[in-house]
PDB file of N, CA and C in Angstrom:
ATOM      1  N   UNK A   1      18.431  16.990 -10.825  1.00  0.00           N
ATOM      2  CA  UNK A   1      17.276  17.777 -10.446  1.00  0.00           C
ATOM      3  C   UNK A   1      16.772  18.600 -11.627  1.00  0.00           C
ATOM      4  N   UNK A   2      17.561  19.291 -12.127  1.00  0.00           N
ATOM      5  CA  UNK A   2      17.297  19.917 -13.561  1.00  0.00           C
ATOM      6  C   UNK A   2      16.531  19.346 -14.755  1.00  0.00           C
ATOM      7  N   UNK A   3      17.056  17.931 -14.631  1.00  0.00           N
ATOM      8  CA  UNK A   3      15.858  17.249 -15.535  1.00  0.00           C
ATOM      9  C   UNK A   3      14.931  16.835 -15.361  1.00  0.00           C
ATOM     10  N   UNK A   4      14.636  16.523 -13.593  1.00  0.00           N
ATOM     11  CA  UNK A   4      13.669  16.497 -13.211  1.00  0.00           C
ATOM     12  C   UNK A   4      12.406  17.414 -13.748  1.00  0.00           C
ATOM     13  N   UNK A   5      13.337  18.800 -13.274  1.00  0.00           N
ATOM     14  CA  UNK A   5      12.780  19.791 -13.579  1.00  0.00           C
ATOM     15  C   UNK A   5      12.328  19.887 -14.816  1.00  0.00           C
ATOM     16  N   UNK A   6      12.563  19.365 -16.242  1.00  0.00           N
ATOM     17  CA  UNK A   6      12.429  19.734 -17.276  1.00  0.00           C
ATOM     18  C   UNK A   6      11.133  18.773 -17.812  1.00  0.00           C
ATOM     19  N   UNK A   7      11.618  17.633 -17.175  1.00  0.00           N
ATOM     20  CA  UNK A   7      10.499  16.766 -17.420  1.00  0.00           C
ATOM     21  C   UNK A   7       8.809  17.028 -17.037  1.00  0.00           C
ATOM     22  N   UNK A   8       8.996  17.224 -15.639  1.00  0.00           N
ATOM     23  CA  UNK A   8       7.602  17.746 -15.124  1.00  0.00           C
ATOM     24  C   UNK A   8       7.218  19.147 -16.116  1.00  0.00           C
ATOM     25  N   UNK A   9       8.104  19.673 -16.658  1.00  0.00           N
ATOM     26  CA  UNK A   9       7.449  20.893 -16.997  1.00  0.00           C
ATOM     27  C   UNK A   9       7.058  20.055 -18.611  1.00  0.00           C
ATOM     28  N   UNK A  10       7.866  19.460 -19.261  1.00  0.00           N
ATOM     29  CA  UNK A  10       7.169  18.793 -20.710  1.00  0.00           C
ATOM     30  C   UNK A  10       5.812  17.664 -20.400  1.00  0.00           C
ATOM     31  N   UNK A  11       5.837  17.365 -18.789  1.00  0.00           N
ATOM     32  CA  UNK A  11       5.021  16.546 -18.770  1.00  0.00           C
ATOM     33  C   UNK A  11       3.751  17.111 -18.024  1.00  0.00           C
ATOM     34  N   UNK A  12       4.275  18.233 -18.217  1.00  0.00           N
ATOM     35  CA  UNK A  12       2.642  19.766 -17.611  1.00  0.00           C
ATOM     36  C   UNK A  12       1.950  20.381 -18.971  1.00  0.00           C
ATOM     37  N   UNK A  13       3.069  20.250 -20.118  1.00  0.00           N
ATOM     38  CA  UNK A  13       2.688  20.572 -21.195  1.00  0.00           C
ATOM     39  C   UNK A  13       1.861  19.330 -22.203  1.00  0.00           C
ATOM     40  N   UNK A  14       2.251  18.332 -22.068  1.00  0.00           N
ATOM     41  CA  UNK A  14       1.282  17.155 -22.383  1.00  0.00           C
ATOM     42  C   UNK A  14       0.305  17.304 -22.226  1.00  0.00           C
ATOM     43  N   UNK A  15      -0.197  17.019 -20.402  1.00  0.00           N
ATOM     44  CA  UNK A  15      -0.898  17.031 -19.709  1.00  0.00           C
ATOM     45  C   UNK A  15      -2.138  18.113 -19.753  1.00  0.00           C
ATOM     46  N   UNK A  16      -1.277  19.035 -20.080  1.00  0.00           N
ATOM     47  CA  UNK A  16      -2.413  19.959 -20.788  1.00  0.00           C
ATOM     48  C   UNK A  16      -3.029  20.262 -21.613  1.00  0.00           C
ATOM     49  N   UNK A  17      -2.507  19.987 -22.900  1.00  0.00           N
ATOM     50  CA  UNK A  17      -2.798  19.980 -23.845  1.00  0.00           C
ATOM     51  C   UNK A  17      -3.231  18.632 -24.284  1.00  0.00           C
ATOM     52  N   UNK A  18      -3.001  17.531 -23.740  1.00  0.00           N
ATOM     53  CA  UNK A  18      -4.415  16.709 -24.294  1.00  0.00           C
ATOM     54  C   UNK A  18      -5.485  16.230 -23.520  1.00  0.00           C
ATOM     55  N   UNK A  19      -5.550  17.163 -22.435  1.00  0.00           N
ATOM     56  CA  UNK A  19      -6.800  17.685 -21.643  1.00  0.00           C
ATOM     57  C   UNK A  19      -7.647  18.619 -22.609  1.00  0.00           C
ATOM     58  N   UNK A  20      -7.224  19.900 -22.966  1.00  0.00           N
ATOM     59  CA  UNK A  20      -8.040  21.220 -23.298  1.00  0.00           C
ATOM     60  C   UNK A  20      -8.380  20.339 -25.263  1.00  0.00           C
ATOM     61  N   UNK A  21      -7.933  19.659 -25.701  1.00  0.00           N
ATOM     62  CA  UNK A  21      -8.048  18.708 -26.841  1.00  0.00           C
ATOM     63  C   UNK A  21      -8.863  17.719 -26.944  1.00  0.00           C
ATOM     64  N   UNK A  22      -9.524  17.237 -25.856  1.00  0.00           N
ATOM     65  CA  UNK A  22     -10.581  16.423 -25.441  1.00  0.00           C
ATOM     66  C   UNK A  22     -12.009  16.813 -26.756  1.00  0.00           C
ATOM     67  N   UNK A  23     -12.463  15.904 -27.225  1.00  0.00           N
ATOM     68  CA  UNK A  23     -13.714  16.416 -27.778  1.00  0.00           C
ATOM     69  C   UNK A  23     -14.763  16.703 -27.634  1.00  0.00           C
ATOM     70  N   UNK A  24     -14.855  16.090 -25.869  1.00  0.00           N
ATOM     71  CA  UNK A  24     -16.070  16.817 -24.894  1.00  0.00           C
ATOM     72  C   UNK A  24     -16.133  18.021 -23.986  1.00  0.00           C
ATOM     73  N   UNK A  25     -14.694  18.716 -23.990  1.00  0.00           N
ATOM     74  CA  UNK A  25     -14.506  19.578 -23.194  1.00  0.00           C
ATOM     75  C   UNK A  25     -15.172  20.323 -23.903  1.00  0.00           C
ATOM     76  N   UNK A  26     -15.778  21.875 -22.909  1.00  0.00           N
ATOM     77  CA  UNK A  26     -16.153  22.927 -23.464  1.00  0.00           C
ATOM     78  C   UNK A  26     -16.371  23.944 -21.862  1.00  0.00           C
ATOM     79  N   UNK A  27     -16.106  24.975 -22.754  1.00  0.00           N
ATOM     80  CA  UNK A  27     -16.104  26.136 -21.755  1.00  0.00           C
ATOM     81  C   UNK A  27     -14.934  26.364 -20.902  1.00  0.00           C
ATOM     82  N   UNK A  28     -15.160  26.095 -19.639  1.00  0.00           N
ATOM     83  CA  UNK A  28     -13.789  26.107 -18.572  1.00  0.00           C
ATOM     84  C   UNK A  28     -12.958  25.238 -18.921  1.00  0.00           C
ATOM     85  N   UNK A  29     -13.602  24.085 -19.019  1.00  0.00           N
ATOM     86  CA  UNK A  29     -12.678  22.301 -19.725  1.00  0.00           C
ATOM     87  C   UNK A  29     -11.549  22.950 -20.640  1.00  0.00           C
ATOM     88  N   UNK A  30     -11.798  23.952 -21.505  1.00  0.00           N
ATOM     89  CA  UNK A  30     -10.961  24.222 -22.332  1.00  0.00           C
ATOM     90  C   UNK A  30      -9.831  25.292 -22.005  1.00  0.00           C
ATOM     91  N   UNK A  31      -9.838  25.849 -20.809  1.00  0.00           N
ATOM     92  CA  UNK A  31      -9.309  27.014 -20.613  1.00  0.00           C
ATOM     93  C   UNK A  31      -7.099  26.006 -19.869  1.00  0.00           C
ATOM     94  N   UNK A  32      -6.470  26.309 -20.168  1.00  0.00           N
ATOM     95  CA  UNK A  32      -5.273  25.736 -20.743  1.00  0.00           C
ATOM     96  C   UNK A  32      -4.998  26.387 -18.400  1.00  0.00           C
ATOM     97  N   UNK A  33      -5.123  27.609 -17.892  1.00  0.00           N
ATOM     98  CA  UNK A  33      -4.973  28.255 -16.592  1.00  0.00           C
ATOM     99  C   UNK A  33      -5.348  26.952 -15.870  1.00  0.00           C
ATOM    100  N   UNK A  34      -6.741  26.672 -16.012  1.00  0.00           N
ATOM    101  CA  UNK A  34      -7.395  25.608 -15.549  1.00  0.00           C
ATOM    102  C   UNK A  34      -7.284  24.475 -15.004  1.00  0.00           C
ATOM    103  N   UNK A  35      -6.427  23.876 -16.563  1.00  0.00           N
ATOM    104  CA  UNK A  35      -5.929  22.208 -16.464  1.00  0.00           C
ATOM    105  C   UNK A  35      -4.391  22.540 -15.936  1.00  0.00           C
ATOM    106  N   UNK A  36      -4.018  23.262 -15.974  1.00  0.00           N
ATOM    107  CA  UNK A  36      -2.718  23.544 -15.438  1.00  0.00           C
ATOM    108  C   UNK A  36      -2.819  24.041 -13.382  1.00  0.00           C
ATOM    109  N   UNK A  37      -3.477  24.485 -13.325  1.00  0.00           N
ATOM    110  CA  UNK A  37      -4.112  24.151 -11.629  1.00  0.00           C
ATOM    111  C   UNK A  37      -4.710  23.241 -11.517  1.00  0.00           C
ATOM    112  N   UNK A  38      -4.815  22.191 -12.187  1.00  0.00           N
ATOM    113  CA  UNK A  38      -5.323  20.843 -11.546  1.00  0.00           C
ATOM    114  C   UNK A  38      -4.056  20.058 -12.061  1.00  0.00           C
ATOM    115  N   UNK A  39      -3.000  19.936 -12.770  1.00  0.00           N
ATOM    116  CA  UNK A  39      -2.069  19.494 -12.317  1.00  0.00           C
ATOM    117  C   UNK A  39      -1.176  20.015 -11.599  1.00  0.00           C
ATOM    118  N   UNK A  40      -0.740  21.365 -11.214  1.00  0.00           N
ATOM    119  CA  UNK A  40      -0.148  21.716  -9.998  1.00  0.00           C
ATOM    120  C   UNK A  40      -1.018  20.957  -8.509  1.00  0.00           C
ATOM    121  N   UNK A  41      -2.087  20.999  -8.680  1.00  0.00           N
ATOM    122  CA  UNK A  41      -2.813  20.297  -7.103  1.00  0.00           C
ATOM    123  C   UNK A  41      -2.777  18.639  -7.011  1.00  0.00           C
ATOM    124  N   UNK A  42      -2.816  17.865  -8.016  1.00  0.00           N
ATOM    125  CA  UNK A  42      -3.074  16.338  -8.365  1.00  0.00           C
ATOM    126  C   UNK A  42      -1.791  16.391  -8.605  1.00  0.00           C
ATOM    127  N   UNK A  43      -1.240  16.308  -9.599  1.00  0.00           N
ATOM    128  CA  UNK A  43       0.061  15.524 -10.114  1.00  0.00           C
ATOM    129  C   UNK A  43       1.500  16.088  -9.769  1.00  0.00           C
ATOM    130  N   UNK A  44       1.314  17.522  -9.394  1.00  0.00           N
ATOM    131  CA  UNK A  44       2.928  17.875  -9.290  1.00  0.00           C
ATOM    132  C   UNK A  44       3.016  17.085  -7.763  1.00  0.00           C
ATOM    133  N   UNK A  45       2.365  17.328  -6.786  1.00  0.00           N
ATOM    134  CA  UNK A  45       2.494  16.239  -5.203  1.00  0.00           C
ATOM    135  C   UNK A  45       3.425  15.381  -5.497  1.00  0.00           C
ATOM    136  N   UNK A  46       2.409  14.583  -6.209  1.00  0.00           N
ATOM    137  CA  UNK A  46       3.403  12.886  -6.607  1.00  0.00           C
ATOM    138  C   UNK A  46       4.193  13.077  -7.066  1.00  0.00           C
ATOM    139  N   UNK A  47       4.551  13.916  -8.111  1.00  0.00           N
ATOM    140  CA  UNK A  47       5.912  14.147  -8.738  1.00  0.00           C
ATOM    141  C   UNK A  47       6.855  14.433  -7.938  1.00  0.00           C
ATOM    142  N   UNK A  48       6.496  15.128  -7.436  1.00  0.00           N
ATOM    143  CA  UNK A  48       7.766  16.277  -6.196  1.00  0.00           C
ATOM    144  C   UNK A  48       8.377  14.898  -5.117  1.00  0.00           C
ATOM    145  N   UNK A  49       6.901  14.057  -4.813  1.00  0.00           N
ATOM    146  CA  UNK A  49       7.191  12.971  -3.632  1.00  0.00           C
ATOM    147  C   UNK A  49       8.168  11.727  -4.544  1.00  0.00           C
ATOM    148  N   UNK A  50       7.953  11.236  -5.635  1.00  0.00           N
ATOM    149  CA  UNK A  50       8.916  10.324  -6.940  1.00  0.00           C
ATOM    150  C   UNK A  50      10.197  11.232  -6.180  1.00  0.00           C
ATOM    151  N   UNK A  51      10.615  12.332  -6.814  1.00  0.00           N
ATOM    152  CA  UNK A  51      11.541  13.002  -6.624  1.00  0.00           C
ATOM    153  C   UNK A  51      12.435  12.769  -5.216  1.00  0.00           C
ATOM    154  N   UNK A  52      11.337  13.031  -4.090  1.00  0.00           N
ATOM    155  CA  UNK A  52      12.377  12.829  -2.932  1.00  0.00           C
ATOM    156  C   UNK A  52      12.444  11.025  -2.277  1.00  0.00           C
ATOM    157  N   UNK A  53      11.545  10.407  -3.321  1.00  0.00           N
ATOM    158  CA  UNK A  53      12.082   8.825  -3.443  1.00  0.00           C
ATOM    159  C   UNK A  53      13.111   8.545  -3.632  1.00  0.00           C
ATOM    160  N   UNK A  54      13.275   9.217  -4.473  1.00  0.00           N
ATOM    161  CA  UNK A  54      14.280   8.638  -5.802  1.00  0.00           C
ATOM    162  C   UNK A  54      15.785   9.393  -5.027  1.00  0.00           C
ATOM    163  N   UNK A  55      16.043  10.850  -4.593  1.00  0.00           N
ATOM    164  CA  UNK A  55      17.127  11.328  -4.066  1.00  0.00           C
ATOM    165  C   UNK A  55      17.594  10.660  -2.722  1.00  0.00           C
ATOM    166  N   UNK A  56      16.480  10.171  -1.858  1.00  0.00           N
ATOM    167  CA  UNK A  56      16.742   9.836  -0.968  1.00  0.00           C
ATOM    168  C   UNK A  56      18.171   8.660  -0.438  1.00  0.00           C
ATOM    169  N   UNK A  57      17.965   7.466  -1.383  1.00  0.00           N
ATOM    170  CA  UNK A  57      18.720   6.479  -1.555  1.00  0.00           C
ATOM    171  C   UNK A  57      20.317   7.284  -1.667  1.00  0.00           C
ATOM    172  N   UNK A  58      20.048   8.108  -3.140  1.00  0.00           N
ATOM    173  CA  UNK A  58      21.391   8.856  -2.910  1.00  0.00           C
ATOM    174  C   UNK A  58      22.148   9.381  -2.444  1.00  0.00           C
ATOM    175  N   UNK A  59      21.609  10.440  -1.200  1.00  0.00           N
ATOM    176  CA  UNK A  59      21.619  11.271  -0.171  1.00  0.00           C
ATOM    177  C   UNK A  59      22.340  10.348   0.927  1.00  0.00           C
ATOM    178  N   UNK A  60      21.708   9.126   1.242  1.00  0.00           N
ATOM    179  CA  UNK A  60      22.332   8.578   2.067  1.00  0.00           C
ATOM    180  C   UNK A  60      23.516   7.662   1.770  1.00  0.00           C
ATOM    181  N   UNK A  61      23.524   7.106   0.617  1.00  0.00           N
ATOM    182  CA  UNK A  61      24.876   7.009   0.226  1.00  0.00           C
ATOM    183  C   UNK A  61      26.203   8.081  -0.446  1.00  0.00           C
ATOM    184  N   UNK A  62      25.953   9.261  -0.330  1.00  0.00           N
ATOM    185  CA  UNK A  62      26.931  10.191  -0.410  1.00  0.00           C
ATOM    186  C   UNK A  62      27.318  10.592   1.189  1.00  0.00           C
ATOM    187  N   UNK A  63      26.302  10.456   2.072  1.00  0.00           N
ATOM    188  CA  UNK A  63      27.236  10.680   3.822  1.00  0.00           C
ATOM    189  C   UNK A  63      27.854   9.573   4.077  1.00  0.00           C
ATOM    190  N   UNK A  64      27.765   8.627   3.861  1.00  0.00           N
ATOM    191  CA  UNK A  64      28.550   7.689   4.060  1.00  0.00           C
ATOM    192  C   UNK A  64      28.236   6.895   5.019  1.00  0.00           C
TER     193      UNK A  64
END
C-alpha cells in the first residue's frame, strides 16, 4: 500500500507538472492548485479503484 502510495503521489507530480509546462497553457492552465484538483477528481478514482483490484485477489486468498 505504501508504494502504492508513493507512486500516485510521483505520478501527481508528473501529472502536474507536464500539464502547467504545456506551451498553450496560460493563466489558470498554469496554476500547479488547479491541475492538481483535476487529478484528485479524474485520476486519483481510478487509481484508488486499480488499487482495490489489485488487493482484492489477495484479500481473498489470505482468508482462506
Amino acid at each position: 500500500m505504501l508504494m502504492w502510495l508513493v507512486g500516485a503521489a510521483l505520478y501527481a507530480g508528473q501529472y502536474v507538472t507536464a500539464r502547467i509546462s504545456l506551451p498553450r497553457a496560460a493563466g489558470y492552465e498554469r496554476a500547479w492548485d488547479w491541475r492538481l484538483f483535476f487529478f484528485a477528481l479524474i485520476r486519483l478514482p481510478l487509481l484508488t479503484l486499480s488499487l482495490a483490484v489489485m488487493l482484492w485477489p489477495e484479500c481473498r486468498l489470505l482468508r482462506g
